[in-house]
N, C-alpha and C. Protein backbone atom coordinates (compact mmCIF):
# COMPACT_ATOMS: atom_id res chain seq x y z
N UNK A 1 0.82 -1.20 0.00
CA UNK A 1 0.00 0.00 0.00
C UNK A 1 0.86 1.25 0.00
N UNK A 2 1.70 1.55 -0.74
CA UNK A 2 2.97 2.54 -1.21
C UNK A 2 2.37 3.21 -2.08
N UNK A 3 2.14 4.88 -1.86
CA UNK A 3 1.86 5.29 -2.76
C UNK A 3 2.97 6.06 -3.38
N UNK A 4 2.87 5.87 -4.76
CA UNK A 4 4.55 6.26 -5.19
C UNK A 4 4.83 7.37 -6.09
N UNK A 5 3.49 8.05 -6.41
CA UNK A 5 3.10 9.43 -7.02
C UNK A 5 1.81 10.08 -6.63
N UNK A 6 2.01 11.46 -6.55
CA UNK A 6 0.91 12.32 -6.01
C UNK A 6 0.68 13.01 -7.06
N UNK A 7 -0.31 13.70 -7.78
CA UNK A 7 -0.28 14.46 -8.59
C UNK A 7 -1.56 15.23 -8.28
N UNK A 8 -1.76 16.43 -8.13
CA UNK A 8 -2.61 17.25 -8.14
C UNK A 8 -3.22 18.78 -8.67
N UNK A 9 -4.30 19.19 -8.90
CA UNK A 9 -3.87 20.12 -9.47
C UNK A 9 -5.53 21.35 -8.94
N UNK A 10 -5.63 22.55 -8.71
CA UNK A 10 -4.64 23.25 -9.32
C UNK A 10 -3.44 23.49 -8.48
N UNK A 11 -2.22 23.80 -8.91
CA UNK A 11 -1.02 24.19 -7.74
C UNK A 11 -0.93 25.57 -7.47
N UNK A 12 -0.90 25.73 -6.61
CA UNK A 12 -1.39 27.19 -5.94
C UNK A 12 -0.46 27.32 -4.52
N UNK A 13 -0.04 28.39 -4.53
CA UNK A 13 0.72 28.59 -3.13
C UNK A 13 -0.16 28.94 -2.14
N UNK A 14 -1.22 29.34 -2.18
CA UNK A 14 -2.79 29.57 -1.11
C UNK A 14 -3.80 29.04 -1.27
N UNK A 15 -4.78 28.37 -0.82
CA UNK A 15 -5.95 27.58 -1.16
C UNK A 15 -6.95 28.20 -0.44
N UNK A 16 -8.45 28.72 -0.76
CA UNK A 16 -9.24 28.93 0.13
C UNK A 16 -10.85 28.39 0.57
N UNK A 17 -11.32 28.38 0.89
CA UNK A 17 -12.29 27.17 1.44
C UNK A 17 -13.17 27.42 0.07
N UNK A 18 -14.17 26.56 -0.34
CA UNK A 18 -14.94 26.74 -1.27
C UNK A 18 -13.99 25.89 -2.86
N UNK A 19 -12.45 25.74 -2.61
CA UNK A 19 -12.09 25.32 -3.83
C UNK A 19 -11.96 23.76 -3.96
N UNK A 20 -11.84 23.20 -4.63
CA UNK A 20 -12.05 22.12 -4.97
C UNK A 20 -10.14 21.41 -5.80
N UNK A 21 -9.39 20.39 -5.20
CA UNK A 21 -8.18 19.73 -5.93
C UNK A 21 -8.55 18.75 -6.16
N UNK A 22 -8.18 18.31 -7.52
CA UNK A 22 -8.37 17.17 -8.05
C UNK A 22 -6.80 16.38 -8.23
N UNK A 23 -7.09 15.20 -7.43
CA UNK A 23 -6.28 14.57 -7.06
C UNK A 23 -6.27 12.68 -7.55
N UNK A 24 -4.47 12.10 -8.07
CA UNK A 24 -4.30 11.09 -8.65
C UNK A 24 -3.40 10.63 -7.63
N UNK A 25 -3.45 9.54 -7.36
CA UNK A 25 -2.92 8.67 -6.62
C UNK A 25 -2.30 7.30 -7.49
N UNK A 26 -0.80 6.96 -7.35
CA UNK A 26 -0.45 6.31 -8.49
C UNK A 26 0.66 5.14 -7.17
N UNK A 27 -0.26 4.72 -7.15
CA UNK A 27 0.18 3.22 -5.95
C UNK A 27 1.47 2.17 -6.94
N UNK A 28 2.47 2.03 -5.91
CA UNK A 28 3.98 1.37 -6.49
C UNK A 28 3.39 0.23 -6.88
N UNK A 29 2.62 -0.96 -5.99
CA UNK A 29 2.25 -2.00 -6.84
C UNK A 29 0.71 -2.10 -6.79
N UNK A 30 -0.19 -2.93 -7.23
CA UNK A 30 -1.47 -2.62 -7.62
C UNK A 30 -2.11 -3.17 -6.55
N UNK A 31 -3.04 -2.42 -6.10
CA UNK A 31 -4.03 -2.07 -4.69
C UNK A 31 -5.07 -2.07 -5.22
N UNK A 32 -5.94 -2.92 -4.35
CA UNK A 32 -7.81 -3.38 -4.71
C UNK A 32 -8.35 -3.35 -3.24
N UNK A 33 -9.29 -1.88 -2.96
CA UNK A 33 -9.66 -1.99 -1.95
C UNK A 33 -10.28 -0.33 -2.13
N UNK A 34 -11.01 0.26 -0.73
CA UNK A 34 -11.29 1.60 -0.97
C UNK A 34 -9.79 2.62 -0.56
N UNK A 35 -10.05 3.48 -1.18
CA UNK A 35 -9.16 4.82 -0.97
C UNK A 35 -10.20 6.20 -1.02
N UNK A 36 -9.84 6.80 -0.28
CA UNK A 36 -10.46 7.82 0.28
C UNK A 36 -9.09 9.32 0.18
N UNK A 37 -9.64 10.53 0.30
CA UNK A 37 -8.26 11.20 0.65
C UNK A 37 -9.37 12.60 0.97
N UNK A 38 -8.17 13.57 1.65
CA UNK A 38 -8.87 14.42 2.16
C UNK A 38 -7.55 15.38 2.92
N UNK A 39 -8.10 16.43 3.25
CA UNK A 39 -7.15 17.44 3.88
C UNK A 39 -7.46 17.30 5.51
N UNK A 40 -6.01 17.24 5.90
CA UNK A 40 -5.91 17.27 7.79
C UNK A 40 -5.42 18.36 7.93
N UNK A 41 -6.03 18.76 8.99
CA UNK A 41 -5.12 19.77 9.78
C UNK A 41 -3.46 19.27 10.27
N UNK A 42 -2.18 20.04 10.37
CA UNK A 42 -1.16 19.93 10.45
C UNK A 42 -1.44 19.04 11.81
N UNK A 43 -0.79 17.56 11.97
CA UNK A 43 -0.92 16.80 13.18
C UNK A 43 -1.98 16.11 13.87
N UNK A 44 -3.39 16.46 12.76
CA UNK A 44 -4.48 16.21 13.10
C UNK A 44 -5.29 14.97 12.76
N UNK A 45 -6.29 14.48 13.03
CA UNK A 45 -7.07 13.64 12.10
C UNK A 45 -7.77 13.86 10.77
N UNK A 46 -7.70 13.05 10.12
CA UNK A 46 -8.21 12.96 8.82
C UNK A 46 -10.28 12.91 9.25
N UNK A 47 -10.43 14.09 8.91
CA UNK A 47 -11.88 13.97 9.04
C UNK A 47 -13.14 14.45 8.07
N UNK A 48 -12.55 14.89 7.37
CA UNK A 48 -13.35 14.71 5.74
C UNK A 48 -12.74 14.69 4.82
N UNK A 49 -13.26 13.33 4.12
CA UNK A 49 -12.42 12.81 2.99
C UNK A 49 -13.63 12.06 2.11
N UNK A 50 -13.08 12.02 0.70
CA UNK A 50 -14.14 11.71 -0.28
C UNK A 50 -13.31 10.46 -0.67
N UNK A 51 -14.20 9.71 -1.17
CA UNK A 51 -14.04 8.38 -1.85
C UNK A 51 -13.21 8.56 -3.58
N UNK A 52 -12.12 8.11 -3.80
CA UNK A 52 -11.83 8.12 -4.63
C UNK A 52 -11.88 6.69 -6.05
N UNK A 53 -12.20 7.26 -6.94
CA UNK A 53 -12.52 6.15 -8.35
C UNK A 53 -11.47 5.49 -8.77
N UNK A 54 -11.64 4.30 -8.55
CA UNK A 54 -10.34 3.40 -9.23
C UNK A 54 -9.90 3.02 -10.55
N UNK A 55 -8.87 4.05 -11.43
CA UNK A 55 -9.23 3.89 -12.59
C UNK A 55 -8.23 2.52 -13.28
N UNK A 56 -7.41 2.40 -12.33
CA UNK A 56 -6.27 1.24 -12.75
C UNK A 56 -6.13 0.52 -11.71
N UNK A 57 -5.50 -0.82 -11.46
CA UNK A 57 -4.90 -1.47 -10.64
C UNK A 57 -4.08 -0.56 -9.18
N UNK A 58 -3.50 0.79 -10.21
CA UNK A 58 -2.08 1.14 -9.35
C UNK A 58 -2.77 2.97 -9.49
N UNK A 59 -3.90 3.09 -10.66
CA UNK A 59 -4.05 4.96 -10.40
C UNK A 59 -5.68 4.80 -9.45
N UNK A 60 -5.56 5.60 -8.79
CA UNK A 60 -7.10 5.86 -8.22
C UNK A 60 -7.06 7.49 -7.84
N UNK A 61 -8.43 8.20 -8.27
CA UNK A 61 -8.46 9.28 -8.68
C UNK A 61 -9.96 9.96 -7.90
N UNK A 62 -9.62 11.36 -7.25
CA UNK A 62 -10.51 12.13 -6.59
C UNK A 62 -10.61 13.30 -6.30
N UNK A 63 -11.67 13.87 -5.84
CA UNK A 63 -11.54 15.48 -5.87
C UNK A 63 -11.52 15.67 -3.80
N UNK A 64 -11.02 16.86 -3.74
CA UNK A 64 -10.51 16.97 -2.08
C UNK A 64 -11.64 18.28 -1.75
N UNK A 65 -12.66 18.35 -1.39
CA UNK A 65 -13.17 19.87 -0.96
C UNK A 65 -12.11 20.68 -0.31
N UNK A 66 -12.74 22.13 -0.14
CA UNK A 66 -11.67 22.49 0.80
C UNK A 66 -12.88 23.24 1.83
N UNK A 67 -12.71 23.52 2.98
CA UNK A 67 -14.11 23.75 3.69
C UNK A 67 -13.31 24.69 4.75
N UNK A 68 -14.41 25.50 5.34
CA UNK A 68 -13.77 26.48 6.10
C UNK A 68 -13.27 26.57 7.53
N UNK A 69 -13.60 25.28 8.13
CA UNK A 69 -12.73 24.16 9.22
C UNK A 69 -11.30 23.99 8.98
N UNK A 70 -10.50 24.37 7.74
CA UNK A 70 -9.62 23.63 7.39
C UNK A 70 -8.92 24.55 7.18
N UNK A 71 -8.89 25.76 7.78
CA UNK A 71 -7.84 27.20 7.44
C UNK A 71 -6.73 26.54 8.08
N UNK A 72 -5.23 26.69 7.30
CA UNK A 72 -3.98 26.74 8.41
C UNK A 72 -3.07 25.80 7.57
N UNK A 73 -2.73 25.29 7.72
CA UNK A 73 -1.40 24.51 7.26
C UNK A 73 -2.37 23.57 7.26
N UNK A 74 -2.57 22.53 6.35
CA UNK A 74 -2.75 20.98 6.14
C UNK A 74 -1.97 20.22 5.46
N UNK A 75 -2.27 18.74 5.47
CA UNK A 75 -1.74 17.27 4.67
C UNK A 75 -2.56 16.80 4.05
N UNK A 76 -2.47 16.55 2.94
CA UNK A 76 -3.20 15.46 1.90
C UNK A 76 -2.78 14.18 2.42
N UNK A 77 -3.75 13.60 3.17
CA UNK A 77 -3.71 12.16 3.48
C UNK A 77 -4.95 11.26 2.89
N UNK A 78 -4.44 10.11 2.71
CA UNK A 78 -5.48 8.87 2.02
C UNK A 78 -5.66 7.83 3.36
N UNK A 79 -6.45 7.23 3.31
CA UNK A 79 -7.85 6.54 4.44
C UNK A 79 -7.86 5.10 3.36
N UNK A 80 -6.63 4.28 3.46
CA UNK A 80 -6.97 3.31 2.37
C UNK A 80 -7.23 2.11 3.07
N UNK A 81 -8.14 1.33 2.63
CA UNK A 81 -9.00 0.02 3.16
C UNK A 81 -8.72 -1.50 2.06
N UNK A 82 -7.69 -1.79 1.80
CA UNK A 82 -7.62 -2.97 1.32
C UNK A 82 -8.48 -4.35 1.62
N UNK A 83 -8.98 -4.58 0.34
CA UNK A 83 -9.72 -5.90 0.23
C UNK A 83 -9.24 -7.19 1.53
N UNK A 84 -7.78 -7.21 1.43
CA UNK A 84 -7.32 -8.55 2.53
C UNK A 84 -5.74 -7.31 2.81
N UNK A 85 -5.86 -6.89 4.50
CA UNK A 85 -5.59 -6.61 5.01
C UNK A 85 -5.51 -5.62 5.97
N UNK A 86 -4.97 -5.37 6.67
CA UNK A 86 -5.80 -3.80 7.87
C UNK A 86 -5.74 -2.18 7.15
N UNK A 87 -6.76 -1.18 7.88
CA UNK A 87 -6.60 -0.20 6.72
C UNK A 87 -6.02 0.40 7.54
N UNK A 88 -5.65 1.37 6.62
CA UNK A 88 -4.09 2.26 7.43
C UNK A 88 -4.45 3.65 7.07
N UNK A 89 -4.18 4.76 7.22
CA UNK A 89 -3.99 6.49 6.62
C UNK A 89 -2.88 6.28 6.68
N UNK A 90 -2.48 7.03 5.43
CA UNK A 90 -1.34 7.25 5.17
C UNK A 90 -0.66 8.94 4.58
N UNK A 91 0.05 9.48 4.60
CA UNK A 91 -0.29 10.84 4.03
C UNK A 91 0.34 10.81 2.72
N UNK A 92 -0.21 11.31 1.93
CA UNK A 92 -0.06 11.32 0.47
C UNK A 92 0.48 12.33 -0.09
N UNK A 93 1.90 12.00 0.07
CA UNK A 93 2.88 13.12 -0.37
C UNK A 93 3.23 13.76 1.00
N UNK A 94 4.40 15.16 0.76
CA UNK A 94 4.94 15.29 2.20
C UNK A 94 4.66 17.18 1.83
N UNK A 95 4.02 17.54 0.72
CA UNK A 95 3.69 18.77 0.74
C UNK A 95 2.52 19.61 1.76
N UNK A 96 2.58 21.30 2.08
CA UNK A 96 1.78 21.31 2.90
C UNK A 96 1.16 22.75 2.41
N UNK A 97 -0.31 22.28 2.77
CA UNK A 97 -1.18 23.06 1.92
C UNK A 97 -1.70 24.21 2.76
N UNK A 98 -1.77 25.45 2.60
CA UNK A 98 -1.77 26.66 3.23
C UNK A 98 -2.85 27.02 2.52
N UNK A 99 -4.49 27.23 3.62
CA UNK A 99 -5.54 27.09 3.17
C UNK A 99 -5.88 28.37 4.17
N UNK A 100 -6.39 29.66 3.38
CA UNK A 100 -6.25 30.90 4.23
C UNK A 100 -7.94 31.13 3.93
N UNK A 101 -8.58 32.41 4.83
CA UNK A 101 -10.14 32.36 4.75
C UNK A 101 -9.85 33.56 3.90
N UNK A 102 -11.60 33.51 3.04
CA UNK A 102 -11.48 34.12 2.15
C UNK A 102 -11.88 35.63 2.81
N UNK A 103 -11.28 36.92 2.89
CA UNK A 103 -12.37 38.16 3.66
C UNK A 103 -12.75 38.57 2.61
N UNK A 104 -13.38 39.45 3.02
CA UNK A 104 -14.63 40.17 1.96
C UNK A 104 -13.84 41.72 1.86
């Protein structure tokens, strides 16, 4: 359960609640089970995360909300549940996403 590419987009040095990343997950060897991913707070739990579509053996693919709970430094972490064996979070990639509120 190695994930061995992150790819996401859009790349942005600020993110603010209301936007939406669409996100690929490209697993080292091929994984059959659910994957999930979602933004944590820096050190925190993973607590909303969307189900991601399995388009290959090894790519599985999803979009991340971004919500206004989630201002501050976060991690893109995945919530993956393999068919035969225990599920684990894992964080997906080691980048950190700076998610500021939007003022008026």
């Amino acid at each position: 359960m190695q994930i061995e590419r992150v790819d996401y987009t859009p790349k942005k040095d600020v993110y603010n609640p209301g936007e939406v990343l669409y996100v690929s997950l490209t697993f080292r060897d091929p994984f059959v089970g659910e994957c999930e991913i979602g933004l944590a707070a820096k050190g925190g739990d993973l607590v909303r995360r969307t189900t991601c579509r399995q388009s290959t053996n090894r790519l599985y693919e999803g979009q991340v909300y971004i919500h206004d709970d989630q201002v501050g430094p976060c991690l893109l972490q995945a919530a993956l549940t393999p068919v035969k064996g225990e599920p684990a979070t894992v964080a997906a990639g080691d980048r950190i996403f700076q998610v500021r509120p939007v003022l008026p």
